[in-house]
C-alpha atoms as a PDB file:
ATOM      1  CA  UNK A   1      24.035  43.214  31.413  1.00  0.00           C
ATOM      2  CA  UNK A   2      24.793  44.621  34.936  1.00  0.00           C
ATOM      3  CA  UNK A   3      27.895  45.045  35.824  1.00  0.00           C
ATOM      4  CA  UNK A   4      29.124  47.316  38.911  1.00  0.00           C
ATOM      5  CA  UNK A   5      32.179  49.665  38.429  1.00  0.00           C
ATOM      6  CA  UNK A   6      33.079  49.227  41.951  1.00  0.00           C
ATOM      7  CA  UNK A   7      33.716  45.656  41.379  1.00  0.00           C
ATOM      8  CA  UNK A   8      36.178  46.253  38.444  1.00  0.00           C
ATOM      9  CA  UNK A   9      39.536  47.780  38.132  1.00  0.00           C
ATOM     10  CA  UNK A  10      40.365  50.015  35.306  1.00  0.00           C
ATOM     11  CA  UNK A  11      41.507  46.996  32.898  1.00  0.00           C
ATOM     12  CA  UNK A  12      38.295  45.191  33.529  1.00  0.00           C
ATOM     13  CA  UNK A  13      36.225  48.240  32.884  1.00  0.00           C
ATOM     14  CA  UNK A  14      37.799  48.215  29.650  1.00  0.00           C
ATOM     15  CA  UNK A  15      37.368  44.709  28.832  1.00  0.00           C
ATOM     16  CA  UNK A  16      33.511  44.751  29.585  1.00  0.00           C
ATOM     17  CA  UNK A  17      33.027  47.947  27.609  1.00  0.00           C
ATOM     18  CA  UNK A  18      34.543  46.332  24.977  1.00  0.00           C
ATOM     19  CA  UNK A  19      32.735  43.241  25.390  1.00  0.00           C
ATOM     20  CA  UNK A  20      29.058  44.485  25.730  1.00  0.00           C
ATOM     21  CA  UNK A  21      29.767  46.688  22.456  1.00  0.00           C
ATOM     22  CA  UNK A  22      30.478  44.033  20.129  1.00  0.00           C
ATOM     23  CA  UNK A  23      27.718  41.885  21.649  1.00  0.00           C
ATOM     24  CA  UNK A  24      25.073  44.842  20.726  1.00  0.00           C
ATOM     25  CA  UNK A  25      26.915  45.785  17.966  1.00  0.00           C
ATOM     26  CA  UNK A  26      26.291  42.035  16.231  1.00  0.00           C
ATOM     27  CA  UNK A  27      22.898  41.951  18.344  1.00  0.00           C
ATOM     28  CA  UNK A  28      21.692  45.110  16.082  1.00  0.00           C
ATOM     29  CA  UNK A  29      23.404  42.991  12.718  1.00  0.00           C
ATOM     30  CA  UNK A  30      26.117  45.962  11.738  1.00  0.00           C
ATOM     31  CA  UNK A  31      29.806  45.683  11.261  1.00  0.00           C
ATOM     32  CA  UNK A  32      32.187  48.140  12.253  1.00  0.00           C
ATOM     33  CA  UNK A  33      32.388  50.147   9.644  1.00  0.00           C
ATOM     34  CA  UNK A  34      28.202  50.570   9.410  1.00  0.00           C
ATOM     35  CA  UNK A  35      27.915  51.536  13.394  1.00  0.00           C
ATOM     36  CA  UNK A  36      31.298  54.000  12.363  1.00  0.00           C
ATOM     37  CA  UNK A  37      29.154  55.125   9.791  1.00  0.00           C
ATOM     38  CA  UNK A  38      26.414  55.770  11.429  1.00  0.00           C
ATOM     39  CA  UNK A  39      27.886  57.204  14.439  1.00  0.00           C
ATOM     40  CA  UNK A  40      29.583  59.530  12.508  1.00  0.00           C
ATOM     41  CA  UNK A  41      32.854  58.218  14.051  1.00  0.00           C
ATOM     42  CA  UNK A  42      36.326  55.923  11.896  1.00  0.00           C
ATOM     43  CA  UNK A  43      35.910  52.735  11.828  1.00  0.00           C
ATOM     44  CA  UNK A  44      39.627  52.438  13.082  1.00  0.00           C
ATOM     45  CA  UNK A  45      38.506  54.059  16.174  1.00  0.00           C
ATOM     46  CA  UNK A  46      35.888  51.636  16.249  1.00  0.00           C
ATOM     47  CA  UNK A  47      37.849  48.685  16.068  1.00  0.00           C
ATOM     48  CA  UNK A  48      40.719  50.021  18.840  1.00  0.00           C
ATOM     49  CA  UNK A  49      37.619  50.505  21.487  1.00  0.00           C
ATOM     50  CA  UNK A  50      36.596  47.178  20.392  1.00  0.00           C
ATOM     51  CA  UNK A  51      39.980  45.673  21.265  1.00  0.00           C
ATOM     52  CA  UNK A  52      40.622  48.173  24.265  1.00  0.00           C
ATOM     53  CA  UNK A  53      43.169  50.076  22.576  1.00  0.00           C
ATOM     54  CA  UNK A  54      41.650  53.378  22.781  1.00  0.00           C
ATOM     55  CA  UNK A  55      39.015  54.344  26.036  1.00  0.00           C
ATOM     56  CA  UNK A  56      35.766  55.461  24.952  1.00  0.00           C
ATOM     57  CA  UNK A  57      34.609  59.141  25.328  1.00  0.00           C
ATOM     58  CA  UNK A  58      31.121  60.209  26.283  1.00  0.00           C
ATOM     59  CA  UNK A  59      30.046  61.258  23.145  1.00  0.00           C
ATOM     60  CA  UNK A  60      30.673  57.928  21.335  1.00  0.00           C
ATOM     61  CA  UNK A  61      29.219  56.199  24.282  1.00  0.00           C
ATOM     62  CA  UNK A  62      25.968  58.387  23.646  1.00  0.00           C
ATOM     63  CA  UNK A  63      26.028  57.647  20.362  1.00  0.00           C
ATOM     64  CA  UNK A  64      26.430  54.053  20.246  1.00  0.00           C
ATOM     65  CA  UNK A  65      23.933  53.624  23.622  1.00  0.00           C
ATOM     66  CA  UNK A  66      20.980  55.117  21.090  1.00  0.00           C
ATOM     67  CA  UNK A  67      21.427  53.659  18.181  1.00  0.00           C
ATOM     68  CA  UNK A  68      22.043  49.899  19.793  1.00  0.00           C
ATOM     69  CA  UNK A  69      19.334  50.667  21.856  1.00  0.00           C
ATOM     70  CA  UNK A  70      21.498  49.495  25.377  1.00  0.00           C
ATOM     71  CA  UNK A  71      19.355  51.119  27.725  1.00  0.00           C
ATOM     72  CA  UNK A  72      22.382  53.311  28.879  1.00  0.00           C
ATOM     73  CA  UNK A  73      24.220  49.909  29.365  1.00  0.00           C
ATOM     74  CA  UNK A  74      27.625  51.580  27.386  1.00  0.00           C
ATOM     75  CA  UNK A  75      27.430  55.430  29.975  1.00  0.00           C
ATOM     76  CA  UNK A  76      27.053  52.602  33.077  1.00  0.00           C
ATOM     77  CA  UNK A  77      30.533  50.979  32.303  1.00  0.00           C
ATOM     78  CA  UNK A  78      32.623  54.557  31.424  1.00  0.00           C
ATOM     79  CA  UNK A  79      34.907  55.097  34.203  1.00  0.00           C
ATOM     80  CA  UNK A  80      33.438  57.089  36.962  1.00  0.00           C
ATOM     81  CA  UNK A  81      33.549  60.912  35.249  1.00  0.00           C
ATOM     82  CA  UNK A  82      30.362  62.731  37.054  1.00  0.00           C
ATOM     83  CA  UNK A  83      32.754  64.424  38.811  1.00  0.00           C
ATOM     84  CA  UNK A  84      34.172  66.686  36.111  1.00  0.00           C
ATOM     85  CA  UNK A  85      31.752  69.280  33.999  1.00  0.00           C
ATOM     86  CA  UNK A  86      29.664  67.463  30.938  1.00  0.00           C
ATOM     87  CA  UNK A  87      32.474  69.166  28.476  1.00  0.00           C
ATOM     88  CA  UNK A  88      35.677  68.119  29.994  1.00  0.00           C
ATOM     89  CA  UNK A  89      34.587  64.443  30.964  1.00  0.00           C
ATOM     90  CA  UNK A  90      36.126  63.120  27.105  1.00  0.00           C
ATOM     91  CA  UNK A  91      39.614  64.944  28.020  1.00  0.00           C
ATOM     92  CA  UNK A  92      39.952  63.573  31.291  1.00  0.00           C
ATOM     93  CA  UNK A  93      38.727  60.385  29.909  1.00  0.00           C
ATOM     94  CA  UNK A  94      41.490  60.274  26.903  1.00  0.00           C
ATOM     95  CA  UNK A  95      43.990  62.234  29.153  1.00  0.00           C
ATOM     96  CA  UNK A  96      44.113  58.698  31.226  1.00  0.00           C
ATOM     97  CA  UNK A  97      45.207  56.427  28.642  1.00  0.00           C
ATOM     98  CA  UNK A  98      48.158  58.980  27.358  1.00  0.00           C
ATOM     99  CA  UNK A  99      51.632  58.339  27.237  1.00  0.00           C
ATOM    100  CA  UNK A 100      52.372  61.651  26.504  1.00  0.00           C
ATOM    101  CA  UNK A 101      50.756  65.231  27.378  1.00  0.00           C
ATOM    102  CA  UNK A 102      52.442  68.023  25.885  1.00  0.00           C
ATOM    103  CA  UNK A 103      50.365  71.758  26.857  1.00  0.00           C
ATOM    104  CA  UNK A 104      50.863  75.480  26.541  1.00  0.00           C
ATOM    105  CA  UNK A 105      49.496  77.256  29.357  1.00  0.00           C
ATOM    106  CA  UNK A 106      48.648  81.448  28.605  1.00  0.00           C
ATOM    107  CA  UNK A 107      46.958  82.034  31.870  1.00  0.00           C
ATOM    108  CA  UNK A 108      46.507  79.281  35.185  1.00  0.00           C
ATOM    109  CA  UNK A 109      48.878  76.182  35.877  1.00  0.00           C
ATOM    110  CA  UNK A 110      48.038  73.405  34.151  1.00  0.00           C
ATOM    111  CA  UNK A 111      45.396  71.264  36.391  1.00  0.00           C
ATOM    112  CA  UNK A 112      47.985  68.577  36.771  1.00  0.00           C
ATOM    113  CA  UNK A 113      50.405  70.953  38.060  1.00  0.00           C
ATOM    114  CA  UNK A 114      47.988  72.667  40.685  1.00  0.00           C
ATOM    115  CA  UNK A 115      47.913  72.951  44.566  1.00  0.00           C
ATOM    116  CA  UNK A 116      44.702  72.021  46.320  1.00  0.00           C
ATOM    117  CA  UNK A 117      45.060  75.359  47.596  1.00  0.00           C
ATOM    118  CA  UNK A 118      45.561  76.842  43.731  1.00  0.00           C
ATOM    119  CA  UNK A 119      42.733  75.023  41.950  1.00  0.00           C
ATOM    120  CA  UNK A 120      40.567  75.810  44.769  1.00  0.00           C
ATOM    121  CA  UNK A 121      40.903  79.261  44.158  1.00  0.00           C
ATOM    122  CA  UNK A 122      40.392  78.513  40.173  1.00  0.00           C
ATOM    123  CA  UNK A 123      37.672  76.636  40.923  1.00  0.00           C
ATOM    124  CA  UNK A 124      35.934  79.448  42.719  1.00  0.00           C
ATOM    125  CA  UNK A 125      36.293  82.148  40.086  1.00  0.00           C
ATOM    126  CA  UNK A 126      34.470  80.087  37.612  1.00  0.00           C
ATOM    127  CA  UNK A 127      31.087  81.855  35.774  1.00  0.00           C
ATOM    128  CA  UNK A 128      28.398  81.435  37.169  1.00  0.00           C
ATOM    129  CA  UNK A 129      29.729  80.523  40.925  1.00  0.00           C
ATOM    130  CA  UNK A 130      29.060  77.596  42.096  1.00  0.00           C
ATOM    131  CA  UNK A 131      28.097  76.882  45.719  1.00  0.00           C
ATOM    132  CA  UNK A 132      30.956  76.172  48.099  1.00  0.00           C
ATOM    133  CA  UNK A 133      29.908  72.253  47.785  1.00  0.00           C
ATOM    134  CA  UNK A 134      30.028  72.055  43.768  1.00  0.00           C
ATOM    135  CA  UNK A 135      33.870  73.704  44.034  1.00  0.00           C
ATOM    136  CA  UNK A 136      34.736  71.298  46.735  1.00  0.00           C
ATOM    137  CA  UNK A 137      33.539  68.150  44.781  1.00  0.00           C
ATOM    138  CA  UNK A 138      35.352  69.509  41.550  1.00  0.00           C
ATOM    139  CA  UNK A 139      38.181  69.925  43.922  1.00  0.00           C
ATOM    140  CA  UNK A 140      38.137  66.420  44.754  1.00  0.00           C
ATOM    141  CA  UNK A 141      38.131  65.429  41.277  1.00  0.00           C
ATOM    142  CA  UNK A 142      41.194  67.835  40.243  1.00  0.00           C
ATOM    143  CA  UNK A 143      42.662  66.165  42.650  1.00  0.00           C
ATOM    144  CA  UNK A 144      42.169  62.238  41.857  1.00  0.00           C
ATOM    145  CA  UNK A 145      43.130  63.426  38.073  1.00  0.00           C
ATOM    146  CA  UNK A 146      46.575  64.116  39.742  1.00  0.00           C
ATOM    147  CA  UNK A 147      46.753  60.255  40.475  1.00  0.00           C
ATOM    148  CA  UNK A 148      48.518  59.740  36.998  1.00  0.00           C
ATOM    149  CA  UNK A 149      51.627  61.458  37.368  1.00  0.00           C
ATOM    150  CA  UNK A 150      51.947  59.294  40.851  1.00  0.00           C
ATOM    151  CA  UNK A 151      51.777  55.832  38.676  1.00  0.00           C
ATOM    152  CA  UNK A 152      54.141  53.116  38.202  1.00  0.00           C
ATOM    153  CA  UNK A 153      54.573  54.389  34.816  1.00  0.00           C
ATOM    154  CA  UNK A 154      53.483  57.825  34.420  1.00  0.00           C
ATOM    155  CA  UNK A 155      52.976  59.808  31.326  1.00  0.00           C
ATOM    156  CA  UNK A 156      55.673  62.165  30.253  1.00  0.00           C
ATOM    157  CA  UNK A 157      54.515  65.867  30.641  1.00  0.00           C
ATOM    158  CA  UNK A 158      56.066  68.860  28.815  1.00  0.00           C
ATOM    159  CA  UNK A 159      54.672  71.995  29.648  1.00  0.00           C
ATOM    160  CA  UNK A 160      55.630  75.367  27.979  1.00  0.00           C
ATOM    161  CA  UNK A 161      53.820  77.978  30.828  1.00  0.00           C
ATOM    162  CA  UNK A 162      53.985  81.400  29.373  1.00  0.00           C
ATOM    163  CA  UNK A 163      55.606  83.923  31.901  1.00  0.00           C
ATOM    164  CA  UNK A 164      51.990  85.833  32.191  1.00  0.00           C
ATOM    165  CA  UNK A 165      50.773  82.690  34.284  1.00  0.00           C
ATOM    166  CA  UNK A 166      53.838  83.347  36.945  1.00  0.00           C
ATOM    167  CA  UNK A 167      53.070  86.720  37.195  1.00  0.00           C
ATOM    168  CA  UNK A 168      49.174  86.141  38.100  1.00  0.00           C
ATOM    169  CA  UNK A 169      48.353  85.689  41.758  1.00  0.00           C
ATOM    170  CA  UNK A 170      45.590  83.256  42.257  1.00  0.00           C
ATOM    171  CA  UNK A 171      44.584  82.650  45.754  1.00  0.00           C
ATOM    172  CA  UNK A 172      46.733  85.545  46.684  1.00  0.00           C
ATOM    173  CA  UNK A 173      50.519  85.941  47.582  1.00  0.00           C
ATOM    174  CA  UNK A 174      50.431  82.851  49.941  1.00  0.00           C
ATOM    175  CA  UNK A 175      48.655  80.116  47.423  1.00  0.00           C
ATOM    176  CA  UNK A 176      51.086  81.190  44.767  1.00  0.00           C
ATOM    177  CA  UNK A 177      54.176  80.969  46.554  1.00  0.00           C
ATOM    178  CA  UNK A 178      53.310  77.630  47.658  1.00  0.00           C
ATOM    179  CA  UNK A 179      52.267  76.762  43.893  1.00  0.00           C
ATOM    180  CA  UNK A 180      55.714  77.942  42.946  1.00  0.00           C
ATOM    181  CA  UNK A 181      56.978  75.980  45.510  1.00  0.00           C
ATOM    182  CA  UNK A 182      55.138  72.667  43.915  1.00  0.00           C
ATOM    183  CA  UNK A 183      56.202  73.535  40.508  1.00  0.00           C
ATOM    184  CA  UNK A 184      59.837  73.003  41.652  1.00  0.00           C
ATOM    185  CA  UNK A 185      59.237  69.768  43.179  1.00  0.00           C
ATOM    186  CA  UNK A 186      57.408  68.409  40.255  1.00  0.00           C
ATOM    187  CA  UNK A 187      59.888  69.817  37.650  1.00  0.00           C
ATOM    188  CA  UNK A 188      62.673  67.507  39.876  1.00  0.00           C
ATOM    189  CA  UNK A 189      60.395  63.978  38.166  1.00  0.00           C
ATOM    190  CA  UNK A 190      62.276  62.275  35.537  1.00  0.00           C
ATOM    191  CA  UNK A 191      59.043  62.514  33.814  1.00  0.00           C
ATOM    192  CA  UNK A 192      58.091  65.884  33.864  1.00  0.00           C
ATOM    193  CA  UNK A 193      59.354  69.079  32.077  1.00  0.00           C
ATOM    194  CA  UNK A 194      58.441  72.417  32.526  1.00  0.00           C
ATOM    195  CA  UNK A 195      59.421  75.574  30.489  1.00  0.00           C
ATOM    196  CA  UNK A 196      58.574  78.973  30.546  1.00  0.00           C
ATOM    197  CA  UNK A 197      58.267  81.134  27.451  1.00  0.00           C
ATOM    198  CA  UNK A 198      59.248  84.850  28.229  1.00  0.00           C
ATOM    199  CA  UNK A 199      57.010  87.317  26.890  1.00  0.00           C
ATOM    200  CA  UNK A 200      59.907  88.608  24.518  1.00  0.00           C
ATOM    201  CA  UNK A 201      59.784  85.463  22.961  1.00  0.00           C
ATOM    202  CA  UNK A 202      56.200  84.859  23.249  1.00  0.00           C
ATOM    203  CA  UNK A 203      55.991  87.639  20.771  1.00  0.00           C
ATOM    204  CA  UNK A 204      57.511  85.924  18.648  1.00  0.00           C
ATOM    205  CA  UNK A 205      55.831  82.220  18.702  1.00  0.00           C
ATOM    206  CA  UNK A 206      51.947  81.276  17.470  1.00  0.00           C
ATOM    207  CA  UNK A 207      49.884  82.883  19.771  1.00  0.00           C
ATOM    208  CA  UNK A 208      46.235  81.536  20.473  1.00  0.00           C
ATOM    209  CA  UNK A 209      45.224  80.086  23.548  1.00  0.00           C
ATOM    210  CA  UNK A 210      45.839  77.344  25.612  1.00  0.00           C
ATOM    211  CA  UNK A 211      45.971  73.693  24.481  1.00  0.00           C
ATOM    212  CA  UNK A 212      47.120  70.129  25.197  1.00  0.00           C
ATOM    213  CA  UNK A 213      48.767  67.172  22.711  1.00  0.00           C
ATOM    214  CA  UNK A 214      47.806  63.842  23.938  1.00  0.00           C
ATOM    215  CA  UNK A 215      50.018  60.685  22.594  1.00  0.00           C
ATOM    216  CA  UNK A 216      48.897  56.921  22.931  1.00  0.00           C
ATOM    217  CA  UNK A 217      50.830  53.862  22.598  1.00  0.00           C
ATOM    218  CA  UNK A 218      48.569  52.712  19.696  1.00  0.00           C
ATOM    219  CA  UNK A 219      46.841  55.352  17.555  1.00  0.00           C
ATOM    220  CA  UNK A 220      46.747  58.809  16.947  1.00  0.00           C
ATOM    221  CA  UNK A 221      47.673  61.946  18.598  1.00  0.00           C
ATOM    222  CA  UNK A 222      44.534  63.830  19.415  1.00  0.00           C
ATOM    223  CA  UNK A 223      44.979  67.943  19.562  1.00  0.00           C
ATOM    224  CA  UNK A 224      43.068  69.616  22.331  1.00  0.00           C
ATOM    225  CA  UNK A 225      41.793  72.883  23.560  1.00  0.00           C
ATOM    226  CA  UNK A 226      39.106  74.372  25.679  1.00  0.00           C
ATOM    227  CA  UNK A 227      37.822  75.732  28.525  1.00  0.00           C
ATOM    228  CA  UNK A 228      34.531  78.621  29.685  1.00  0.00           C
ATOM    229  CA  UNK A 229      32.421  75.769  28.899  1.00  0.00           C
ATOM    230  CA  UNK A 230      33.506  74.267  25.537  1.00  0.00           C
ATOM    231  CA  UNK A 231      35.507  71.605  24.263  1.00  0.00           C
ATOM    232  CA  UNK A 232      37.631  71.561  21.071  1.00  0.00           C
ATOM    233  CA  UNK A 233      39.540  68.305  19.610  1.00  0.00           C
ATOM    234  CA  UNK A 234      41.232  67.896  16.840  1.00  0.00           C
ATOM    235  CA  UNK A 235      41.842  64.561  15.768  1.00  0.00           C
ATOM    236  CA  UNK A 236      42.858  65.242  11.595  1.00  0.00           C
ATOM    237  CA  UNK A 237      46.634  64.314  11.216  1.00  0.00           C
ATOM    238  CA  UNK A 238      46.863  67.862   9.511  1.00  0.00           C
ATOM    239  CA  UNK A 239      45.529  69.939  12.408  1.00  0.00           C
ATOM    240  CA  UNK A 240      47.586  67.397  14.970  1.00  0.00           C
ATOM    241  CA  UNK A 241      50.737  68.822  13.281  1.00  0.00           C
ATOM    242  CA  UNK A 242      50.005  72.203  13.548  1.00  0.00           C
ATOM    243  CA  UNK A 243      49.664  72.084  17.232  1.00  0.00           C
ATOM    244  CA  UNK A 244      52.550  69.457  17.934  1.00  0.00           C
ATOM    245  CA  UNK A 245      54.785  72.034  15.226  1.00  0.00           C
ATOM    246  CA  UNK A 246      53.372  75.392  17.480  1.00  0.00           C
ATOM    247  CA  UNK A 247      54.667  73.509  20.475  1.00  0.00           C
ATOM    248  CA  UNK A 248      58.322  72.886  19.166  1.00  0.00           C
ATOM    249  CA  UNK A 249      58.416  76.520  17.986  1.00  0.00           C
ATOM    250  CA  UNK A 250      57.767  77.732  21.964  1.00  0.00           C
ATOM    251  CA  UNK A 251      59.973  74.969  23.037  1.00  0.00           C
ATOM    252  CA  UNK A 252      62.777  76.213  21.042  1.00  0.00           C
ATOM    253  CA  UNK A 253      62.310  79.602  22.217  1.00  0.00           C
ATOM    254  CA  UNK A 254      61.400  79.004  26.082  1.00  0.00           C
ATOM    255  CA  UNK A 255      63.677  78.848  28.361  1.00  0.00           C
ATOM    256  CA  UNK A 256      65.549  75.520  29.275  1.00  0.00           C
ATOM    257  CA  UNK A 257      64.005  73.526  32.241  1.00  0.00           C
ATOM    258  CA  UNK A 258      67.121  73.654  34.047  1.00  0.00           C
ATOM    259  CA  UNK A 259      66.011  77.558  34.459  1.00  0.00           C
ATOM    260  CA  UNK A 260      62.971  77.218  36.055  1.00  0.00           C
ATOM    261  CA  UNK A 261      63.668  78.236  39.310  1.00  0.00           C
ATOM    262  CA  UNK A 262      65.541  80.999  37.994  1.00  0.00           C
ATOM    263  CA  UNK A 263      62.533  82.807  36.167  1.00  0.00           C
ATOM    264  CA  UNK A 264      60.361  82.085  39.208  1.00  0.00           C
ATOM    265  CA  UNK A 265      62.609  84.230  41.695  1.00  0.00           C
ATOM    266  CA  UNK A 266      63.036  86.368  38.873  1.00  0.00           C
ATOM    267  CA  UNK A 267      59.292  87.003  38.594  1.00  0.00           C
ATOM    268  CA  UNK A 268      57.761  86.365  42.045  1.00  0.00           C
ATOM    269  CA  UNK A 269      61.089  87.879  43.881  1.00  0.00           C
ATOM    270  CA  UNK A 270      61.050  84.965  46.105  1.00  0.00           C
ATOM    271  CA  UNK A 271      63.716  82.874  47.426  1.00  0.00           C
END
């Protein structure tokens, strides 16, 4: 089966992942439950990439490519990802398909949230550098990630940003006053919130490190963290809890959104 991505929209992509999956899954005579098995994967997730109710990530496209023995048939019809480093192509991939993405931030902006001119500079402090090229192309891809919050019907975003990541001047004085300057206008969206937790009340809220909450129409929440490299989900209902019940603690004890611009000239001392 050869099918070209450029020749399919999103929906499509979908469909013909879905498609050529149950055709090798039945071609290789297993059910759902014996490729979950042997996978090492639910057979309710399964069943909802089956039916195009949950994207694929890399890993189960791996997976399933080897043991149905596609040729790579599965990796050819995942959305375009090459862009994005090897670890953070399944977060980008589920981050897509949310409805809802609720993060805590400790240290950057969150990558949705981030001027060219920001992520650039992020970009460009990452270990082991990368040539000017690499950061540019990574740019580009930051970027085009961005595309969701700019859709019809965008996912709802609720960031808690702890003050520490206000107070840190990537790309200089310049690049963070215009970031500043973005974070206003995107905290004006119906759809987006932004709150920042003080460091007095930080102390007093789980601490740990940055992560994400993604929410999908059917399924799941899936818990998220990562970063340097590595990639951490959590998909247990249990450990999804503790993260969405960390997140309402900060919330509670953040400021209100309508503050935001407040805490900003507080902090930077810019008006």
């Amino acid at each position: 089966m050869k099918t070209s991505l450029s020749e399919l929209d999103a929906g499509a992509v979908r469909r013909a992942y879905a498609a050529e999956l149950r055709r090798a899954r039945n071609a290789a005579g297993l059910t759902q439950e014996q490729l979950a098995a042997r996978i090492c994967y639910s057979t309710g997730l399964v069943s909802m990439i089956e039916t195009g109710r949950r994207p694929p990530s890399v890993d189960f496209t791996s997976r399933c490519d080897k043991l149905l023995g596609t040729g790579g048939t599965l990796a050819r019809l995942l959305p375009a990802q090459s862009d994005y480093p090897e670890w953070f192509r399944d977060f980008v991939t589920l981050e897509a398909e949310a409805i809802a993405i609720r993060e805590v931030e400790v240290q950057v902006m969150p990558g949705l949230l981030q001027t060219e001119e920001y992520a650039r500079a992020v970009l460009a402090n990452d270990w082991p550098p990368q040539a000017p090229e690499e950061i540019e192309r990574r740019l580009e891809a930051r970027v085009r990630r961005q595309e969701i919050l700019d859709r019809d019907t965008p996912p709802l975003l609720s960031v808690i940003l702890n003050e520490s990541v206000l107070h840190l001047p990537v790309g200089g004085l310049d690049v963070m006053r215009a970031q500043c300057e973005h974070l206003l206008a995107m905290a004006e969206r119906p759809h987006i919130e932004i709150q920042v937790l003080p460091f007095a009340a930080a102390a007093r809220c789980p601490m740990g490190e940055s992560f994400t909450v993604l929410e999908f129409g059917a399924g799941p929440a899936i818990g998220y963290t990562g970063g340097l490299g590595t990639s951490q989900f959590v998909n247990d209902p249990a450990g999804v809890k503790r993260y969405a019940r960390a997140l309402d603690a900060m919330s509670r004890r953040a400021l209100a959104p309508e503050q935001l611009a407040d805490e900003i000239t507080r902090i930077r001392g810019e008006r």
